[in-house]
N, C-alpha and C. Protein backbone atom coordinates (compact mmCIF):
# COMPACT_ATOMS: atom_id res chain seq x y z
N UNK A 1 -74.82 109.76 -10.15
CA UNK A 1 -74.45 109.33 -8.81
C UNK A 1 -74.33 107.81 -8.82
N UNK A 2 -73.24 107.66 -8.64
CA UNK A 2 -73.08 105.68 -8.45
C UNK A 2 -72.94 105.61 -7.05
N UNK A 3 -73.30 104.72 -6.60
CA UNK A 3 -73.39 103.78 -5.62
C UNK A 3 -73.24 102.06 -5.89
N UNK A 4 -72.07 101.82 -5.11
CA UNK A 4 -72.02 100.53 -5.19
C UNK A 4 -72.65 99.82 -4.43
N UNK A 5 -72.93 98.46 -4.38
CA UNK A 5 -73.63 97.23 -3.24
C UNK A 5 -74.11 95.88 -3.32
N UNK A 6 -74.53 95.22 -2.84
CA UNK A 6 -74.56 93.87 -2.99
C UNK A 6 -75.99 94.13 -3.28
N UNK A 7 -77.04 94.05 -3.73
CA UNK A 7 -78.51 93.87 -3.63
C UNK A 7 -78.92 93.16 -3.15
N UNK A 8 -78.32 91.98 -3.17
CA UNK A 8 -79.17 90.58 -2.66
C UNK A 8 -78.89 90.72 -0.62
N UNK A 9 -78.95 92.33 -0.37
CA UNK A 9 -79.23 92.23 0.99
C UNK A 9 -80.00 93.46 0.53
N UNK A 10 -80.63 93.38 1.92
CA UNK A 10 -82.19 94.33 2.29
C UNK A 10 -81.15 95.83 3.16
N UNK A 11 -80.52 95.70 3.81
CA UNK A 11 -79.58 96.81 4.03
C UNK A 11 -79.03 97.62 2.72
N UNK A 12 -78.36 97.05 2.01
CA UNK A 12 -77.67 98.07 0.88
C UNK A 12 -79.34 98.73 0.09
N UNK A 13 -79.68 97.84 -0.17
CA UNK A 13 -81.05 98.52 -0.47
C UNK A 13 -82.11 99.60 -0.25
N UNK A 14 -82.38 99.35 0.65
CA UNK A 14 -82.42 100.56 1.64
C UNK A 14 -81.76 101.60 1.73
N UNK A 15 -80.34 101.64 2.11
CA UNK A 15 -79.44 102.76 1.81
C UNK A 15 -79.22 102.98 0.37
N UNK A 16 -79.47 102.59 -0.46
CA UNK A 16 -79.21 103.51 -1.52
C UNK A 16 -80.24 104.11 -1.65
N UNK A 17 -81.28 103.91 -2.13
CA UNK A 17 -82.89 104.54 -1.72
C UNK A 17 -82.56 106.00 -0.47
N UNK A 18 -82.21 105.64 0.61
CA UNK A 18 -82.25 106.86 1.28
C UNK A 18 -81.36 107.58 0.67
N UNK A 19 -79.92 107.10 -0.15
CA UNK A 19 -78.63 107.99 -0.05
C UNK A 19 -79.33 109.18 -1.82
N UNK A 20 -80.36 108.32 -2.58
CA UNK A 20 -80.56 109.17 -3.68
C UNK A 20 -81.37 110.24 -3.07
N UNK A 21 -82.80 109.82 -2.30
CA UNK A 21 -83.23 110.37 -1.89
C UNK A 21 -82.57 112.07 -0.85
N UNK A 22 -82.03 111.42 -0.32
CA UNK A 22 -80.78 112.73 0.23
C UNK A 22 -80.43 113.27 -0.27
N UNK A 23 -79.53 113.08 -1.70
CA UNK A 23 -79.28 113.71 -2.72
C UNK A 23 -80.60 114.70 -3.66
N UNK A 24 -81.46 114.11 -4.03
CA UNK A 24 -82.47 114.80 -5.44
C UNK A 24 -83.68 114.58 -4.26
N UNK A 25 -83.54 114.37 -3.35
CA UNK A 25 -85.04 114.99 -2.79
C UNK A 25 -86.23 113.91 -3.22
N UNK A 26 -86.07 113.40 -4.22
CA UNK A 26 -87.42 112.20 -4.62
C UNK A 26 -87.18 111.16 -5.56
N UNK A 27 -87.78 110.39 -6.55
CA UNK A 27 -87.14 109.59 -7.14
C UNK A 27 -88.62 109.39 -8.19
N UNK A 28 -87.99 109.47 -9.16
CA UNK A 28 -89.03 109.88 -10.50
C UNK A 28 -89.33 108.27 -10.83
N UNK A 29 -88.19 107.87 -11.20
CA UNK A 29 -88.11 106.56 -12.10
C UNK A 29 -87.45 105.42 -10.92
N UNK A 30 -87.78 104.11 -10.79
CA UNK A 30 -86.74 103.17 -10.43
C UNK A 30 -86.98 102.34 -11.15
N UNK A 31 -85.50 101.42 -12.03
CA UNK A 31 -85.63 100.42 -12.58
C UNK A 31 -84.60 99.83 -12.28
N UNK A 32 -85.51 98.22 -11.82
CA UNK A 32 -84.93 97.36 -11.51
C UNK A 32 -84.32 96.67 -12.19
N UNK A 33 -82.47 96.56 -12.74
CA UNK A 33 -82.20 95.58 -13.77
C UNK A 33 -81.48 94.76 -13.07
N UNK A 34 -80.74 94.78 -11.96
CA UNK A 34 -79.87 93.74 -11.16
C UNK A 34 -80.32 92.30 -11.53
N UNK A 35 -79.66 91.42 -12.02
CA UNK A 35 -79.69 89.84 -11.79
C UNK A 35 -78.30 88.81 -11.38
N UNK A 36 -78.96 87.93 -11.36
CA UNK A 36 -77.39 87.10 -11.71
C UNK A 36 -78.40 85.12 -11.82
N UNK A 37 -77.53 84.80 -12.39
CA UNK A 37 -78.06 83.41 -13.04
C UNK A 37 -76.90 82.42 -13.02
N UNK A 38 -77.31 81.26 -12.38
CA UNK A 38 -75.84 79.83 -13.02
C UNK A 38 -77.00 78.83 -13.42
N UNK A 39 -76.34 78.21 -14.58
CA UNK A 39 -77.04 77.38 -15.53
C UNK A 39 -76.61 75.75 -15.00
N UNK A 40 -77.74 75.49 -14.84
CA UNK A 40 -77.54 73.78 -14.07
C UNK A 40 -78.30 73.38 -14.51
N UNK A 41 -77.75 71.51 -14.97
CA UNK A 41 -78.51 70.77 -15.78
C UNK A 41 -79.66 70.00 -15.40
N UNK A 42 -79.78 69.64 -13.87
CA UNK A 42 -80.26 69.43 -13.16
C UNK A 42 -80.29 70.17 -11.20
N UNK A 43 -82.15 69.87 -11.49
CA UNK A 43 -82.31 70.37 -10.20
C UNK A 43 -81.14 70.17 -8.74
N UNK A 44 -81.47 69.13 -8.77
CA UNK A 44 -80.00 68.34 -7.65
C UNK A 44 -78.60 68.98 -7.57
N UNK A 45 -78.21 69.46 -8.60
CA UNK A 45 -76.91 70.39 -8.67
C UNK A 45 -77.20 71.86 -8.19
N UNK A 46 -78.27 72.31 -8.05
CA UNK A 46 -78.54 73.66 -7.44
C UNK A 46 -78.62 73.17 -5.79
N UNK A 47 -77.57 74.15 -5.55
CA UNK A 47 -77.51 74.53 -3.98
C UNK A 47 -78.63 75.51 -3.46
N UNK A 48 -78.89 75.22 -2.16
CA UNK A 48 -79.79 76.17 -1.56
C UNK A 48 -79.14 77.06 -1.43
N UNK A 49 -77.89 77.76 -1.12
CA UNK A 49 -77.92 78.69 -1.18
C UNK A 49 -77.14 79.34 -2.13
N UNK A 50 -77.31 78.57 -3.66
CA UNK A 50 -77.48 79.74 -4.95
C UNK A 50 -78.54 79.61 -5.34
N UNK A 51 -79.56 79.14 -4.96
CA UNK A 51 -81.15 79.37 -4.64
C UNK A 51 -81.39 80.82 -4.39
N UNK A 52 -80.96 80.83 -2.95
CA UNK A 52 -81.09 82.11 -2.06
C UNK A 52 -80.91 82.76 -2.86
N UNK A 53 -79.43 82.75 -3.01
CA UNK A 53 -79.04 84.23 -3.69
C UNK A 53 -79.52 84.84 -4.92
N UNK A 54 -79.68 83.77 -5.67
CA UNK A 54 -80.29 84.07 -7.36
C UNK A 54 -82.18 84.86 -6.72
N UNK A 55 -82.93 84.52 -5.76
CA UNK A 55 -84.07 84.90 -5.80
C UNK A 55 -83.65 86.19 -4.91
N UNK A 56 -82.94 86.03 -3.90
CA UNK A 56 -82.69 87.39 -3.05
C UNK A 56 -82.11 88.39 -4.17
N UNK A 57 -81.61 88.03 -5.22
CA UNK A 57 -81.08 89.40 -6.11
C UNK A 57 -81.69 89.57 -7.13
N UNK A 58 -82.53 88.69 -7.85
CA UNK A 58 -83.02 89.02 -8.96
C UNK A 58 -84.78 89.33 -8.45
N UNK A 59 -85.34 88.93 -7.56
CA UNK A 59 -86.79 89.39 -6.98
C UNK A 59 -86.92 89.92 -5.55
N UNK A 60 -85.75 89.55 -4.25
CA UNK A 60 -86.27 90.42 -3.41
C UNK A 60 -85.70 91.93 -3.15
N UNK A 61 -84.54 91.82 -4.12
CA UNK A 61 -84.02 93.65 -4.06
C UNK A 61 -85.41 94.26 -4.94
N UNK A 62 -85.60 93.72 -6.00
CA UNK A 62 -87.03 94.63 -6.61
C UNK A 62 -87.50 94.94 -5.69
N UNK A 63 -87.87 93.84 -4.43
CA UNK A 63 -89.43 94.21 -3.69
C UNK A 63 -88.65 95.63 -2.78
N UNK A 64 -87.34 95.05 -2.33
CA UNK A 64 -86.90 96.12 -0.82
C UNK A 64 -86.74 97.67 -1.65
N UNK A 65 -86.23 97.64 -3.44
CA UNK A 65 -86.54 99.08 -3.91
C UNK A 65 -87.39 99.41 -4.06
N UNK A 66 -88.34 98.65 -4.60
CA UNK A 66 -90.00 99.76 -5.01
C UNK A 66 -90.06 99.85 -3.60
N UNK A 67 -90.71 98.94 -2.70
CA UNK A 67 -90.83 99.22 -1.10
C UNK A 67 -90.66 100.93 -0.71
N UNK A 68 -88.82 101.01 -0.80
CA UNK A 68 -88.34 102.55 -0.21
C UNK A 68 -88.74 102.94 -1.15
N UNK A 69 -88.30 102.95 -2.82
CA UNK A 69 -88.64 103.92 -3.56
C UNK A 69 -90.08 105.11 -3.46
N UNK A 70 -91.20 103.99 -3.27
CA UNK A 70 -92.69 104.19 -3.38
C UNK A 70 -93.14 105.42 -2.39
N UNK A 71 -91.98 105.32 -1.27
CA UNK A 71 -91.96 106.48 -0.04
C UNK A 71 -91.86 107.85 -0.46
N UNK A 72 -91.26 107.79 -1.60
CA UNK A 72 -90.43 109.06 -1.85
C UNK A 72 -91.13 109.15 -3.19
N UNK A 73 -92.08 108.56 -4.12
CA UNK A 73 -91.98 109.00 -5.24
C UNK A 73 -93.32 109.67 -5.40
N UNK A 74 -93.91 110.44 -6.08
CA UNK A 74 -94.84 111.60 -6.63
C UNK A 74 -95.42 110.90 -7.83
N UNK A 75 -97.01 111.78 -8.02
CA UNK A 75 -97.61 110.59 -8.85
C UNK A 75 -96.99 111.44 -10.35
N UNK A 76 -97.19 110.57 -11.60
CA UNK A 76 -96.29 110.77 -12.70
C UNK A 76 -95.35 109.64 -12.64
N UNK A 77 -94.60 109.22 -11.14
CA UNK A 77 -93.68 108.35 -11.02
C UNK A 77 -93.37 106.99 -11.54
N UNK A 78 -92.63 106.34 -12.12
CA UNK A 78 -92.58 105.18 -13.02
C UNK A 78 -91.57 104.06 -12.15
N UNK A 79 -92.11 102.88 -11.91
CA UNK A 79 -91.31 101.52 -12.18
C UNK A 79 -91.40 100.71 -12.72
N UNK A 80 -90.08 100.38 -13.64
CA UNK A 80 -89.73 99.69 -14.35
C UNK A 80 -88.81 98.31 -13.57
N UNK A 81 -89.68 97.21 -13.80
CA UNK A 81 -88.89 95.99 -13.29
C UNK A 81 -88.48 94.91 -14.94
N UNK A 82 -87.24 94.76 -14.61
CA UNK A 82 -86.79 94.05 -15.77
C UNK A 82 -87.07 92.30 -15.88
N UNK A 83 -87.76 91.61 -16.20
CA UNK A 83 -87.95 90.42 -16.44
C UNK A 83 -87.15 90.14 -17.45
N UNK A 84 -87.69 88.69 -18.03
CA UNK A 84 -87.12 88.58 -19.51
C UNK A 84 -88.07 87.17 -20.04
N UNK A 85 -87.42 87.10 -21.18
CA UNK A 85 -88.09 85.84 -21.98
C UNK A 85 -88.42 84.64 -21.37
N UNK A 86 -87.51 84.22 -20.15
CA UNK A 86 -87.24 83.06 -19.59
C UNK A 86 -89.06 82.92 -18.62
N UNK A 87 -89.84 84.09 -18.33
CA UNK A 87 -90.23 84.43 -17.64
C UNK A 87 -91.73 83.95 -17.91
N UNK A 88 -91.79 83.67 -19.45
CA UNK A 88 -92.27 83.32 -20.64
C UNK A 88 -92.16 81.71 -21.57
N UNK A 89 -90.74 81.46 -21.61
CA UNK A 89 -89.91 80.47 -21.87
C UNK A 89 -88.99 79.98 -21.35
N UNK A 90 -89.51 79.80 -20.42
CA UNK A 90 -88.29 78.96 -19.50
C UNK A 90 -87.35 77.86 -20.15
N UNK A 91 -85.92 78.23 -19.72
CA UNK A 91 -85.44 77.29 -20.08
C UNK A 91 -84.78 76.08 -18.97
N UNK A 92 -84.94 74.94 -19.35
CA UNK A 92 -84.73 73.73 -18.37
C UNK A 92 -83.14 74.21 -17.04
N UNK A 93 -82.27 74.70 -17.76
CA UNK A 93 -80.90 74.89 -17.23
C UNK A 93 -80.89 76.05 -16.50
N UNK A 94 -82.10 76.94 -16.67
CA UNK A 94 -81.69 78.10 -15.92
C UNK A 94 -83.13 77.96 -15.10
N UNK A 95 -83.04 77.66 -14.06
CA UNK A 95 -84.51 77.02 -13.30
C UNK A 95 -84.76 78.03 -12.10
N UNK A 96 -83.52 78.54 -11.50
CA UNK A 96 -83.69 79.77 -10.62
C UNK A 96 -83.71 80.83 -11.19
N UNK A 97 -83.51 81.15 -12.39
CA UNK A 97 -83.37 82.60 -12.61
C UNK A 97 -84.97 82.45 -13.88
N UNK A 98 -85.39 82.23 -14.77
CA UNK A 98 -86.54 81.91 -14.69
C UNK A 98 -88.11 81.86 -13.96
N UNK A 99 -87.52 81.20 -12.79
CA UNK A 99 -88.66 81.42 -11.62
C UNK A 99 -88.73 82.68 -11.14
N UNK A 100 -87.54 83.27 -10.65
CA UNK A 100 -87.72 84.64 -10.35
C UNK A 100 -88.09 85.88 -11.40
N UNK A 101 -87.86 85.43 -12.77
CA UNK A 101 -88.22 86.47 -13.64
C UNK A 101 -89.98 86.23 -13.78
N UNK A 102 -90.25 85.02 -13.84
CA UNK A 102 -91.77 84.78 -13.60
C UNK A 102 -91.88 85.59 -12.37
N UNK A 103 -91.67 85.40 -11.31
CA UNK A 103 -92.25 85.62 -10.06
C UNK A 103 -92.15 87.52 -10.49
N UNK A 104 -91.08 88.10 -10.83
CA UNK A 104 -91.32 89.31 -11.01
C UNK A 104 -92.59 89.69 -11.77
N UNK A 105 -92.67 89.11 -13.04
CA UNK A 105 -93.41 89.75 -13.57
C UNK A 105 -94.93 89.88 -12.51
N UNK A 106 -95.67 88.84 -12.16
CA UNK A 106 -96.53 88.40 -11.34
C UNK A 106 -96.28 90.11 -10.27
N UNK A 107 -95.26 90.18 -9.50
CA UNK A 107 -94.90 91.07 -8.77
C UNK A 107 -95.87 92.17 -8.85
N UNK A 108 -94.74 92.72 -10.32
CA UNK A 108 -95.13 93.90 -11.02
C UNK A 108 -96.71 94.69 -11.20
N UNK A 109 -97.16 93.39 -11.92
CA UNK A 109 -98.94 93.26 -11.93
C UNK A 109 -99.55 93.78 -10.79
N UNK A 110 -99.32 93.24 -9.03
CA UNK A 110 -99.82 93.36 -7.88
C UNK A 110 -99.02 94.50 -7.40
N UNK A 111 -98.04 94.94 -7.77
CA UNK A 111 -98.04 96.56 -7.58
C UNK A 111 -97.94 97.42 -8.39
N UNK A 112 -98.44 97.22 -9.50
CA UNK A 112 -98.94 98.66 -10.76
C UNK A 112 -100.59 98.56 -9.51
N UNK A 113 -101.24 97.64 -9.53
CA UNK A 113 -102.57 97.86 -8.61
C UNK A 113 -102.42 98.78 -7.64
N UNK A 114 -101.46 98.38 -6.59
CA UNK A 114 -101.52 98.63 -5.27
C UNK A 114 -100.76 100.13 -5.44
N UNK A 115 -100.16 100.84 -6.24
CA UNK A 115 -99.68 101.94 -6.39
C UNK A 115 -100.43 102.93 -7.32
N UNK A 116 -101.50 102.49 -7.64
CA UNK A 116 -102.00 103.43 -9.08
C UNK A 116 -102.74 104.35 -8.20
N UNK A 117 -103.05 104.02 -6.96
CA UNK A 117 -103.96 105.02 -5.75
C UNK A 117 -103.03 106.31 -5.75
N UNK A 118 -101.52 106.13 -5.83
CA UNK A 118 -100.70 107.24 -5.77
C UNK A 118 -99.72 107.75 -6.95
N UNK A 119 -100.80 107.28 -8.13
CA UNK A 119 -100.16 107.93 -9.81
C UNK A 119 -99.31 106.92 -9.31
N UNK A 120 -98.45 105.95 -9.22
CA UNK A 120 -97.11 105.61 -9.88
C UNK A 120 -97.81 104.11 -10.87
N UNK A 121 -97.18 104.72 -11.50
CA UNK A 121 -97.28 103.25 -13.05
C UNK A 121 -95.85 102.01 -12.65
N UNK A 122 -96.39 101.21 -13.21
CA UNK A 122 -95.61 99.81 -12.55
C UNK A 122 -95.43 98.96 -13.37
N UNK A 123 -94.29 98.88 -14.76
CA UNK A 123 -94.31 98.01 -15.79
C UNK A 123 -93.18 97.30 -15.99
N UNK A 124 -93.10 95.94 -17.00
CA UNK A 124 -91.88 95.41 -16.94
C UNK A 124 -91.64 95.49 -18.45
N UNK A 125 -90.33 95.62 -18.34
CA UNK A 125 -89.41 95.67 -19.66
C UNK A 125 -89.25 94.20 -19.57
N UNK A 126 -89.31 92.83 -21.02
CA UNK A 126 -89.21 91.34 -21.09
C UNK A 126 -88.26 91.47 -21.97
N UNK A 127 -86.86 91.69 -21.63
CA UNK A 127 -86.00 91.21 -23.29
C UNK A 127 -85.93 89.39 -23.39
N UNK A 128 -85.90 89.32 -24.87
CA UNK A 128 -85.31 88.33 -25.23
C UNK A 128 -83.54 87.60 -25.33
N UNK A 129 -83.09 87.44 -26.03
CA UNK A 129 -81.62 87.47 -25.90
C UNK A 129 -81.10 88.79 -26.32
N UNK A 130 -80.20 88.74 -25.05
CA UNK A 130 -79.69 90.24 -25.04
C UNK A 130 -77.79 89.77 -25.07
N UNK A 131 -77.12 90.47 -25.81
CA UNK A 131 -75.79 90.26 -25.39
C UNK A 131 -75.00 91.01 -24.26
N UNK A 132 -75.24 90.23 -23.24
CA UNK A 132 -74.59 91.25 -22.15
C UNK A 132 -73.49 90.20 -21.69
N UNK A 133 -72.57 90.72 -20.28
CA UNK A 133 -71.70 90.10 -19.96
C UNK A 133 -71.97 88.85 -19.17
N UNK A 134 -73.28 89.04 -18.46
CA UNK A 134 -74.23 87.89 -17.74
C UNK A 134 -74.08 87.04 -18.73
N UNK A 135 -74.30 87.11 -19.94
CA UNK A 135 -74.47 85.99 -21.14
C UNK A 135 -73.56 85.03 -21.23
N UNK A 136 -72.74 85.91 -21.49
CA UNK A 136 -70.88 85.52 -22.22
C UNK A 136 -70.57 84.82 -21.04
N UNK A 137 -70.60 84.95 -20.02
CA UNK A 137 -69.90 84.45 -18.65
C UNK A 137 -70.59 83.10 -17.97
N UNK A 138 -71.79 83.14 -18.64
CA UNK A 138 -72.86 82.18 -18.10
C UNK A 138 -73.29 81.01 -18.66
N UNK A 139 -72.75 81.37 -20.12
CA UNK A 139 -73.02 80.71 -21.23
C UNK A 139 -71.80 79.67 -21.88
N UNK A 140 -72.64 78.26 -22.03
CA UNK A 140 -71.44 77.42 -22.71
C UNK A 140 -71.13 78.07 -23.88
N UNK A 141 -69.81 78.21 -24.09
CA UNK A 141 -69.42 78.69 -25.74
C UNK A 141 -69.66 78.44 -26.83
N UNK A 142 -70.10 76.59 -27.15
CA UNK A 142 -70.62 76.37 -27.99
C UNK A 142 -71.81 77.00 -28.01
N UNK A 143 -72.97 77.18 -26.85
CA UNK A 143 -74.50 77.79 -26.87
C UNK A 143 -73.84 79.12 -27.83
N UNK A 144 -72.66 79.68 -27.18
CA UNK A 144 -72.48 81.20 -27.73
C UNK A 144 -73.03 81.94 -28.85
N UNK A 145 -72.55 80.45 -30.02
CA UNK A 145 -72.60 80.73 -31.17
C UNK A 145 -73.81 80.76 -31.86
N UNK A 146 -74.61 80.45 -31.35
CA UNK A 146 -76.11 80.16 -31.90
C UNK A 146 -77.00 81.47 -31.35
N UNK A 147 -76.47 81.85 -30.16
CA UNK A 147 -77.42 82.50 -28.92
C UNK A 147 -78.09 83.58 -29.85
N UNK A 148 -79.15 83.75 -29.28
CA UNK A 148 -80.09 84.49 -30.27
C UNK A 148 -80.60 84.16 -31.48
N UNK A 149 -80.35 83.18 -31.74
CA UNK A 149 -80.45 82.73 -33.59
C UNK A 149 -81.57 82.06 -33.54
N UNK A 150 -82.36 82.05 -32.54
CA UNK A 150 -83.84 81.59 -32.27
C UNK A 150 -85.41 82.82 -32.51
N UNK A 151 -84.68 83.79 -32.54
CA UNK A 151 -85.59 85.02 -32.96
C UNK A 151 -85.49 85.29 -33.98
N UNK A 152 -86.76 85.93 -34.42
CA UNK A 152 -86.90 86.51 -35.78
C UNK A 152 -86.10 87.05 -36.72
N UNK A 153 -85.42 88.04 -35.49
CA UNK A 153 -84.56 88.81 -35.72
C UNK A 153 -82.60 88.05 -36.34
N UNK A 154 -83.02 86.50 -35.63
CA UNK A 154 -81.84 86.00 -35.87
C UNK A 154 -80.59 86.41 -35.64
N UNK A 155 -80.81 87.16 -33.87
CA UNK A 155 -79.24 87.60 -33.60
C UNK A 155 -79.82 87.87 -32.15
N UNK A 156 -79.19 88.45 -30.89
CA UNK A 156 -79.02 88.94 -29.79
C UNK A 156 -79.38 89.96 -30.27
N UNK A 157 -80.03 90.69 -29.20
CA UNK A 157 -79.76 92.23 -29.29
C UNK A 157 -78.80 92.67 -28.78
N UNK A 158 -78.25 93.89 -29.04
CA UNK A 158 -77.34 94.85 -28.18
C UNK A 158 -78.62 95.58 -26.61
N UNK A 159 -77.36 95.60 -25.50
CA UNK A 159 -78.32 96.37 -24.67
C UNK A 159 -78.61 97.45 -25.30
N UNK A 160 -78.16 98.73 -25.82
CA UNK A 160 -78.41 99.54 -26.55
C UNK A 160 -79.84 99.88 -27.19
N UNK A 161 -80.10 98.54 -27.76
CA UNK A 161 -81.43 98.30 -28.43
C UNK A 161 -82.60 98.31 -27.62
N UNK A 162 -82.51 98.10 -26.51
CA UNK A 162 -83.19 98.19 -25.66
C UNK A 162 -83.55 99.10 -24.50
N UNK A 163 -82.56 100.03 -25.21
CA UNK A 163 -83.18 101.68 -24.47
C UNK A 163 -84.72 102.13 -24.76
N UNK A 164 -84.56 102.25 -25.64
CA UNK A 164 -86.24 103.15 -26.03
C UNK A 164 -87.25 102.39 -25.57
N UNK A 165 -87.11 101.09 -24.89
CA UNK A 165 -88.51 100.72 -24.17
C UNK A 165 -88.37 101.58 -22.69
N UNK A 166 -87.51 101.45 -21.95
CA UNK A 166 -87.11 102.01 -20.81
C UNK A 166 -87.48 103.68 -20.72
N UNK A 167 -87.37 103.96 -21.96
CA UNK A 167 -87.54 106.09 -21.63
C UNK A 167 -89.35 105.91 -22.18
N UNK A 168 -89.78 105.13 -23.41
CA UNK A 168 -90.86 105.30 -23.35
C UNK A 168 -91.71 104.57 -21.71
N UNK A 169 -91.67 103.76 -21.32
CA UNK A 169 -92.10 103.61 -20.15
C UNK A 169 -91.68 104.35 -19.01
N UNK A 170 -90.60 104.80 -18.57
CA UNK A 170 -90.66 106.10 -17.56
C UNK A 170 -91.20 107.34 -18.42
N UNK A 171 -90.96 107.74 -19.07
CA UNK A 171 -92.11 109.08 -19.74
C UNK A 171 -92.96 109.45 -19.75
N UNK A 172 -93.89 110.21 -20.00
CA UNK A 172 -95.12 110.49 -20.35
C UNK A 172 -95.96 109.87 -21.03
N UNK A 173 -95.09 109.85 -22.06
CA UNK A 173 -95.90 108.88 -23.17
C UNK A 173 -96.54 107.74 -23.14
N UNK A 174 -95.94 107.17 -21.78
CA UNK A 174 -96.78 105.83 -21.47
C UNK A 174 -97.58 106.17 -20.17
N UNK A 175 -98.62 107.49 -20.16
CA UNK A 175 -99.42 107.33 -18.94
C UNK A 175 -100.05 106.87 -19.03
N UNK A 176 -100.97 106.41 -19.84
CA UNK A 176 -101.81 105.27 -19.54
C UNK A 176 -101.46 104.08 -19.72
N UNK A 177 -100.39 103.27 -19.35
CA UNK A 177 -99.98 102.00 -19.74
C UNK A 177 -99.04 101.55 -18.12
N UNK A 178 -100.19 100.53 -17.24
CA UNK A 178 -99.41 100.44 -16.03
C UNK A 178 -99.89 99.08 -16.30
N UNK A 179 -99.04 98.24 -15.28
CA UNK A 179 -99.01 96.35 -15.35
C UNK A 179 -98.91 96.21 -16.91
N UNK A 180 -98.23 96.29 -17.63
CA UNK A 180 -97.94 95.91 -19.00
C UNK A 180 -96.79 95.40 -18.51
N UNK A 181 -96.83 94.10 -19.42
CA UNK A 181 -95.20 93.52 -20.34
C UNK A 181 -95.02 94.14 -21.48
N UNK A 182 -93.75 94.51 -21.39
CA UNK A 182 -93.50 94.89 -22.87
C UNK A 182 -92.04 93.94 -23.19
N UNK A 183 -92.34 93.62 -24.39
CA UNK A 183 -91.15 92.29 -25.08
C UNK A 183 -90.53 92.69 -25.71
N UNK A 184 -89.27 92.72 -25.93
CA UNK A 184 -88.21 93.62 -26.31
C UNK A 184 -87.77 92.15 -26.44
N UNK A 185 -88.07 91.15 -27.49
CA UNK A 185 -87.51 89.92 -27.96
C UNK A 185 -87.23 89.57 -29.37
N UNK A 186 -86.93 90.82 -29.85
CA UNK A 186 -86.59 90.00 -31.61
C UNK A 186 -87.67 89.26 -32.05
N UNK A 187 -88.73 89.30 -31.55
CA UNK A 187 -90.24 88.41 -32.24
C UNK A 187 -89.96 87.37 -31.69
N UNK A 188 -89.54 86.92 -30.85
CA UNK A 188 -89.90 85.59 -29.85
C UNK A 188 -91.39 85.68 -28.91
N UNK A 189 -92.14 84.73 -28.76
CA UNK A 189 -93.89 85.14 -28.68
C UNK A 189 -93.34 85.23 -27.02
N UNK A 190 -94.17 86.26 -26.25
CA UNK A 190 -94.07 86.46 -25.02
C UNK A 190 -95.47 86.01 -24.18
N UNK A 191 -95.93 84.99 -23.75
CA UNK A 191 -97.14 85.02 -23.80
C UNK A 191 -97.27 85.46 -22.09
């Protein structure tokens, strides 16, 4: 079932939450991967309102989905909120999207607590460099060429690679594992 929408409003949010719910009756898993990021060299060049928008889409759609989700979900139930490295390692140029991946993780922590009363587990997936289209589009070209070449691994990952954290954390297999980071960084230290 797709559904399209803007996230960075509290309306579309909401309605999709009710429109799955309508559909399947409950909601097992929600994971939050929505972001968006612009890279500025300085503070002073960020506008308030790509402020707004970078925190309204990358941390307050998390809050408005778990929010509805949490209504509808049964214990067993899993959220997965996506952070990343930046969250960890901030980098100077990306100063809003950073803060909000910090601020998620923080999130996450204070509701794996506040939900474990009703079974749902509450964890974040942290990739490191990932090659997605956010990247390519966001990214100076010269950075291009290097990107990832800071991990162990000495490359980006594919999103791909980063499935099997996502099914082991909605699964079973991770019932006892709620407020965890898990780093999906090519050996970049996640502290």
């Amino acid at each position: 079932m797709a559904i399209g929408g803007d996230l960075s409003e509290e309306a579309t949010c909401v309605s999709m939450i009710e429109q799955v719910v309508e559909r399947f009756g409950r909601i097992d898993v929600l994971v939050n991967n929505a972001a968006t990021q612009k890279r500025r060299d300085h503070i002073t060049e960020v506008t308030t309102e790509e402020w707004e928008r970078i925190l309204q889409t990358n941390l307050s759609a998390p809050f408005w989905l778990s929010r509805e989700a949490a209504k509808h979900m049964e214990p067993g139930a899993s959220i997965i909120n996506v952070a990343s490295i930046q969250a960890s390692q901030p980098s100077a140029s990306l100063l809003a999207y950073a803060t909000t991946k910090g601020g998620l993780v923080t999130f996450s922590k204070a509701l794996a607590e506040q939900l474990i009363g009703q079974g749902i587990r509450v964890n974040v997936v942290a990739p490191g460099p990932v090659w997605t289209p956010l990247v390519a589009t966001t990214t100076d070209p010269e950075e291009l060429q290097n990107f990832g070449g800071g991990s162990l691994l000495g490359r980006p990952a594919q999103p791909a690679e980063l499935a099997g954290a996502f099914v082991f954390l909605a699964s079973s297999a991770s019932s006892y594992i709620t407020a965890a980071v898990l780093p999906v960084t090519g050996g970049e230290v996640f502290v």
